[in-house]
Protein backbone atom coordinates (compact mmCIF):
# COMPACT_ATOMS: atom_id res chain seq x y z
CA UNK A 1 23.78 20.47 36.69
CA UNK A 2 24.35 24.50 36.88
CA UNK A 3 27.68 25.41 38.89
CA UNK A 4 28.49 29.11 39.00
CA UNK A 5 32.37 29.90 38.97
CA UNK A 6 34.54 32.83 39.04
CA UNK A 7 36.75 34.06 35.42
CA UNK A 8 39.86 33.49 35.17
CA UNK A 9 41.91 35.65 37.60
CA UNK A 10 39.19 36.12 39.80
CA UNK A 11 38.08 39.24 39.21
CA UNK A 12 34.24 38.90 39.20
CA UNK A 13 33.24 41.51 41.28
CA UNK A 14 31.32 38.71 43.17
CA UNK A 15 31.97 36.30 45.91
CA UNK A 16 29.66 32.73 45.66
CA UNK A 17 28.43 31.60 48.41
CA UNK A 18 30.24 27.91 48.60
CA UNK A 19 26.78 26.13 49.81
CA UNK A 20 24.91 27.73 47.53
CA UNK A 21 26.69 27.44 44.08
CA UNK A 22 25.34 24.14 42.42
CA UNK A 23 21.44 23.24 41.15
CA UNK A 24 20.83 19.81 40.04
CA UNK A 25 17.45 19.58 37.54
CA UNK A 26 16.47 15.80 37.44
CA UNK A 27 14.57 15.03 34.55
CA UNK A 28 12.75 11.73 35.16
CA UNK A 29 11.61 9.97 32.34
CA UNK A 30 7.73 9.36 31.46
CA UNK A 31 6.53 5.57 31.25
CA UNK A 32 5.88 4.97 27.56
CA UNK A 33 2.37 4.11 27.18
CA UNK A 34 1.31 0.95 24.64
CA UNK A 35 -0.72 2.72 21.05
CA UNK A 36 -3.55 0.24 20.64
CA UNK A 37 -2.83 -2.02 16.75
CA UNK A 38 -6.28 -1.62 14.73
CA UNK A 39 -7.75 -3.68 11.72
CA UNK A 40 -10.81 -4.73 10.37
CA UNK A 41 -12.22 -7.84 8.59
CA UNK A 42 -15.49 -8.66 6.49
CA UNK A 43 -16.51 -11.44 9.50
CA UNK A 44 -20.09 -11.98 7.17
CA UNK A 45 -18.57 -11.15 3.62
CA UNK A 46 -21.87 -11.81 1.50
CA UNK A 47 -25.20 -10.42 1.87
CA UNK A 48 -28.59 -10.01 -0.42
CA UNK A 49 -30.60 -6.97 -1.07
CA UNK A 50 -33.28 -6.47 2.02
CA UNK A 51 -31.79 -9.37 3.54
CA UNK A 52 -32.24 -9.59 7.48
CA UNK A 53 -29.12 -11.42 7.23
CA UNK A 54 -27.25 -8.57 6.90
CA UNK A 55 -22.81 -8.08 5.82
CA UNK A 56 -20.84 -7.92 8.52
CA UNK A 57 -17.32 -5.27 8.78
CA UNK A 58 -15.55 -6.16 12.89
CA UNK A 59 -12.92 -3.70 14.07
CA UNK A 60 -10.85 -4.50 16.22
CA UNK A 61 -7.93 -3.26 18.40
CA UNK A 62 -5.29 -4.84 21.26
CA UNK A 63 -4.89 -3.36 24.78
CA UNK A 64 -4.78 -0.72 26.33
CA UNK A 65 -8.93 -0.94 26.57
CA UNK A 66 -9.65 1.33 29.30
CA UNK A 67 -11.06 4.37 27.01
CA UNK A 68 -13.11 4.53 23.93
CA UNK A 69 -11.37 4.87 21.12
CA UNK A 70 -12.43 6.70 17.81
CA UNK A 71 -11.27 5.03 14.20
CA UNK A 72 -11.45 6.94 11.08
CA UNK A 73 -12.88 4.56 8.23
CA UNK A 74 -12.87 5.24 4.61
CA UNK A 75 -15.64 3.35 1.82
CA UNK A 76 -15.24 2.32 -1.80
CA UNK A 77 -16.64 -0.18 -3.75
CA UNK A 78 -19.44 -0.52 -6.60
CA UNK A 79 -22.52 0.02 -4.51
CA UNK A 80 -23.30 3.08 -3.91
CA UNK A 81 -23.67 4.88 -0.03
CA UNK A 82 -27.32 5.92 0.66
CA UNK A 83 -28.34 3.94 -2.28
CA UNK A 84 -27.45 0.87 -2.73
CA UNK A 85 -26.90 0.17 1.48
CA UNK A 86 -27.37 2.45 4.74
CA UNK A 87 -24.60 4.40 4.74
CA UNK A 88 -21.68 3.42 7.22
CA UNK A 89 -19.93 5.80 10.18
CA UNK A 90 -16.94 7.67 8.78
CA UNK A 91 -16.02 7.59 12.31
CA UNK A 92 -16.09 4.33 14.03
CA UNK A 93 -16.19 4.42 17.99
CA UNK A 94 -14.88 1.20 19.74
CA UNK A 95 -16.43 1.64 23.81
CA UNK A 96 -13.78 1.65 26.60
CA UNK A 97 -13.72 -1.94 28.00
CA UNK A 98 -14.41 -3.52 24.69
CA UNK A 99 -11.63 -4.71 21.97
CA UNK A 100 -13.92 -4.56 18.69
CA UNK A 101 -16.86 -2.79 16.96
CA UNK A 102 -19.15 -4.67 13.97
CA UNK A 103 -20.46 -2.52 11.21
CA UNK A 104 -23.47 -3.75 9.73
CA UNK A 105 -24.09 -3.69 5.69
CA UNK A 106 -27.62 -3.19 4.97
CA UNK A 107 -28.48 -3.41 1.64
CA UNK A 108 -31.67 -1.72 -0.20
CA UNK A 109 -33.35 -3.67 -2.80
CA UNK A 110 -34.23 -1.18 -5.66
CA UNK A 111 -35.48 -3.36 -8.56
CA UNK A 112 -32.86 -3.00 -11.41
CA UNK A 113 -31.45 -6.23 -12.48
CA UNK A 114 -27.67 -6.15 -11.76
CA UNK A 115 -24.43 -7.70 -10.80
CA UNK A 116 -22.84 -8.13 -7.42
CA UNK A 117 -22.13 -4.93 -5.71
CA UNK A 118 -19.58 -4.27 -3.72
CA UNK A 119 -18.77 -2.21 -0.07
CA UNK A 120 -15.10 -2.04 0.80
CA UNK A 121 -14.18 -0.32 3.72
CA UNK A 122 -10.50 1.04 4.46
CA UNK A 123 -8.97 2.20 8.04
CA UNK A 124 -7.62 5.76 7.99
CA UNK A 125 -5.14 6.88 10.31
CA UNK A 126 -5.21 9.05 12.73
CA UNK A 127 -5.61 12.82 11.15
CA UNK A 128 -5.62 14.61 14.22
CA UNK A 129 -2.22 13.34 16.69
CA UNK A 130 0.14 12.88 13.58
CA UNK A 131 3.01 13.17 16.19
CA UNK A 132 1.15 11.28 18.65
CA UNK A 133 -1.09 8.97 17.51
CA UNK A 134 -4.17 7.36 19.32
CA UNK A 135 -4.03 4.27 17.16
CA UNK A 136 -1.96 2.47 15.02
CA UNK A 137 -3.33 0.59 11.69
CA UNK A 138 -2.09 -2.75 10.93
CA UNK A 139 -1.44 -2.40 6.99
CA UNK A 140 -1.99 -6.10 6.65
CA UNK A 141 -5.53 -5.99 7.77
CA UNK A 142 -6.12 -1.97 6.37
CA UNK A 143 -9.35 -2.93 4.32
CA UNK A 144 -11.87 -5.75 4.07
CA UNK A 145 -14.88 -5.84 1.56
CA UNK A 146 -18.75 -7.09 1.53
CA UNK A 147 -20.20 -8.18 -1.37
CA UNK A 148 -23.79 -7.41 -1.94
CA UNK A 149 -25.83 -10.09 -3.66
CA UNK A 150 -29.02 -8.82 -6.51
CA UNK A 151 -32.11 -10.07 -5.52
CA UNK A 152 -34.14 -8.81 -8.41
CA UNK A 153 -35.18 -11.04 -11.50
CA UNK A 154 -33.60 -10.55 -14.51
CA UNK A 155 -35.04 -8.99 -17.15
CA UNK A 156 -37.36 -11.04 -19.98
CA UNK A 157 -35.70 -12.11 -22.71
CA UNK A 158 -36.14 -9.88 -26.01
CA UNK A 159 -37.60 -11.77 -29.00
CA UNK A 160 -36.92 -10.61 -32.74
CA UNK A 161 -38.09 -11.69 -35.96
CA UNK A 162 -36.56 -11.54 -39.34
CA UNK A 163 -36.86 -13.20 -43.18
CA UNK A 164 -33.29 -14.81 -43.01
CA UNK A 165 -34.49 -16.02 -46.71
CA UNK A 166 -36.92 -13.24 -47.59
CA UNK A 167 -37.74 -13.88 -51.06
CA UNK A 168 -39.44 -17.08 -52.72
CA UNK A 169 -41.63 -17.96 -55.80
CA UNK A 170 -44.06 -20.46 -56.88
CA UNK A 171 -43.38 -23.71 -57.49
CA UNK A 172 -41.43 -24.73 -60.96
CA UNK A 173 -40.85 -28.26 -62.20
CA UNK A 174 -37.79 -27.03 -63.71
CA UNK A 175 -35.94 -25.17 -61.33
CA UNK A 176 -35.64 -25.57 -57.65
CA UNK A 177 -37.09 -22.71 -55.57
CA UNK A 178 -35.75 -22.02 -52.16
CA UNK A 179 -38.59 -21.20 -50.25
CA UNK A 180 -38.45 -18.53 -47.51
CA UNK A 181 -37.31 -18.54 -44.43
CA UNK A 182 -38.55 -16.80 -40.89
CA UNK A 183 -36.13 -16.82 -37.96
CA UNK A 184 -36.91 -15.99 -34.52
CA UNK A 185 -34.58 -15.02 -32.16
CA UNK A 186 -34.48 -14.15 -28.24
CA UNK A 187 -31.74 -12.38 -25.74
CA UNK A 188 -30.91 -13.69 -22.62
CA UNK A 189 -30.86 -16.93 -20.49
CA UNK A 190 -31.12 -20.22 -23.10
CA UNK A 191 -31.34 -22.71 -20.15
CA UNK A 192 -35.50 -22.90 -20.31
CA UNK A 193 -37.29 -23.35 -23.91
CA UNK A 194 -39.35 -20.06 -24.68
CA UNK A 195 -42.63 -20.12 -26.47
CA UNK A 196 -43.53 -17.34 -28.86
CA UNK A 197 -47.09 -16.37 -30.18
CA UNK A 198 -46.91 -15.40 -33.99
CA UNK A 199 -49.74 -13.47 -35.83
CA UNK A 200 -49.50 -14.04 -39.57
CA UNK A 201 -50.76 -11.95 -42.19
CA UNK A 202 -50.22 -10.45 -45.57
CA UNK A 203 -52.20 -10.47 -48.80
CA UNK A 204 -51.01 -14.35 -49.58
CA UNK A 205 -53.81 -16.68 -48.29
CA UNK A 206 -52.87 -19.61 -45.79
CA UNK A 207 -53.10 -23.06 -47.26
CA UNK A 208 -53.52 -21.66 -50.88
CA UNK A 209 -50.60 -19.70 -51.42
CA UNK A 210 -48.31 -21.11 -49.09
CA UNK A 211 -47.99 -23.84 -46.84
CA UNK A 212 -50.21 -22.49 -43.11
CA UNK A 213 -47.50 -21.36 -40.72
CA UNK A 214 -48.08 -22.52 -36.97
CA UNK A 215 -49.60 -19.44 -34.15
CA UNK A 216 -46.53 -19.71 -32.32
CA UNK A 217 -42.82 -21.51 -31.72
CA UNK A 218 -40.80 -22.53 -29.34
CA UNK A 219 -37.26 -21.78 -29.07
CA UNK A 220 -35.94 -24.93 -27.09
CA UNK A 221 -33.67 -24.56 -24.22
């Protein structure tokens, strides 16, 4: 409310007109409108390289629906973006009328035995309406992660040879010789036996100078 008055002792050098000497501004207040809650979930956790089964990330958001709404989405994880999987929207755009959005993981075989992999994806908050934000992120739900499965075989096992006892002599009726000793070895899974071709040679002859040593072994399981 504005009034204008006269000073003290009345000398304005005005006169106010008595209808005329008040404004009232009314300042009515604006209905506060609801900020839509987003979060996100891995709603297929697990996937497998060139899988048609593919991971699965769902945003979501509550009401107001009526417009689209654009979510800023940060990625992380041990698999690598345009290597490993397709890479994923940095911006995700829920449609008006709908409450959620999937982002699919597609992952890209590329024949390297490996571990797991994973894609985790992380909700970023509105950078442009700090004051005034579109959304709101629900820091219980912020980020949600996909795990990609290897689907290449692993690698054959590595076989080694080596004279554990490497030094022997001819038989002596008094003293006892130890005679020498071969052992293979392999890398790897032990859960299957492993057969292994030998080629023996040397300037000893087989079955003269030693006992004939077998054209392969098997390492059992």
């Amino acid at each position: 409310i504005i009034k204008m008055v006269q000073p003290e002792g009345g000398n304005s050098g005005y006169q106010i007109d008595p209808e005329h000497d008040t404004v009232v501004f009314t300042i009515h207040d604006s209905p506060q409108l609801p900020v839509p809650v987003v979060r996100i979930a891995a709603t297929r956790p697990t996937t497998t390289e060139l899988d048609s089964v593919r991971g699965l990330f769902t945003i979501s958001r509550s009401a107001p629906l009526d417009q689209e709404l654009e979510v800023f989405v940060a990625y992380d994880g041990t698999a690598k973006a345009g290597e490993d999987y397709l890479r994923l929207p940095e911006v995700a755009v829920i449609p008006a009328g709908s409450d959620s959005l999937e982002l699919q993981v597609l992952a890209w075989g590329d024949w390297v035995a490996e571990g797991n992999e994973t894609v985790e994806a992380k909700l970023r908050a509105d950078p442009y309406f700090v004051l005034s934000p579109r959304y709101l992120v629900d820091f219980d739900h912020v980020s949600a992660q996909v795990v990609i499965h290897n689907n290449d075989p692993p690698p054959p096992p590595v076989v080694s040879i080596d004279a554990t006892q490497w030094k022997t002599a001819e038989p002596n009726p008094v003293a006892f010789i130890l005679p020498g000793v071969f052992t293979v070895r392999r890398t790897g899974p032990t859960n299957n036996f492993l057969t292994v071709l030998l080629s023996v040679g040397g300037t000893a002859t087989a079955g003269a100078d030693y006992n004939a040593l077998p054209s392969f072994v098997t390492i059992p399981a």
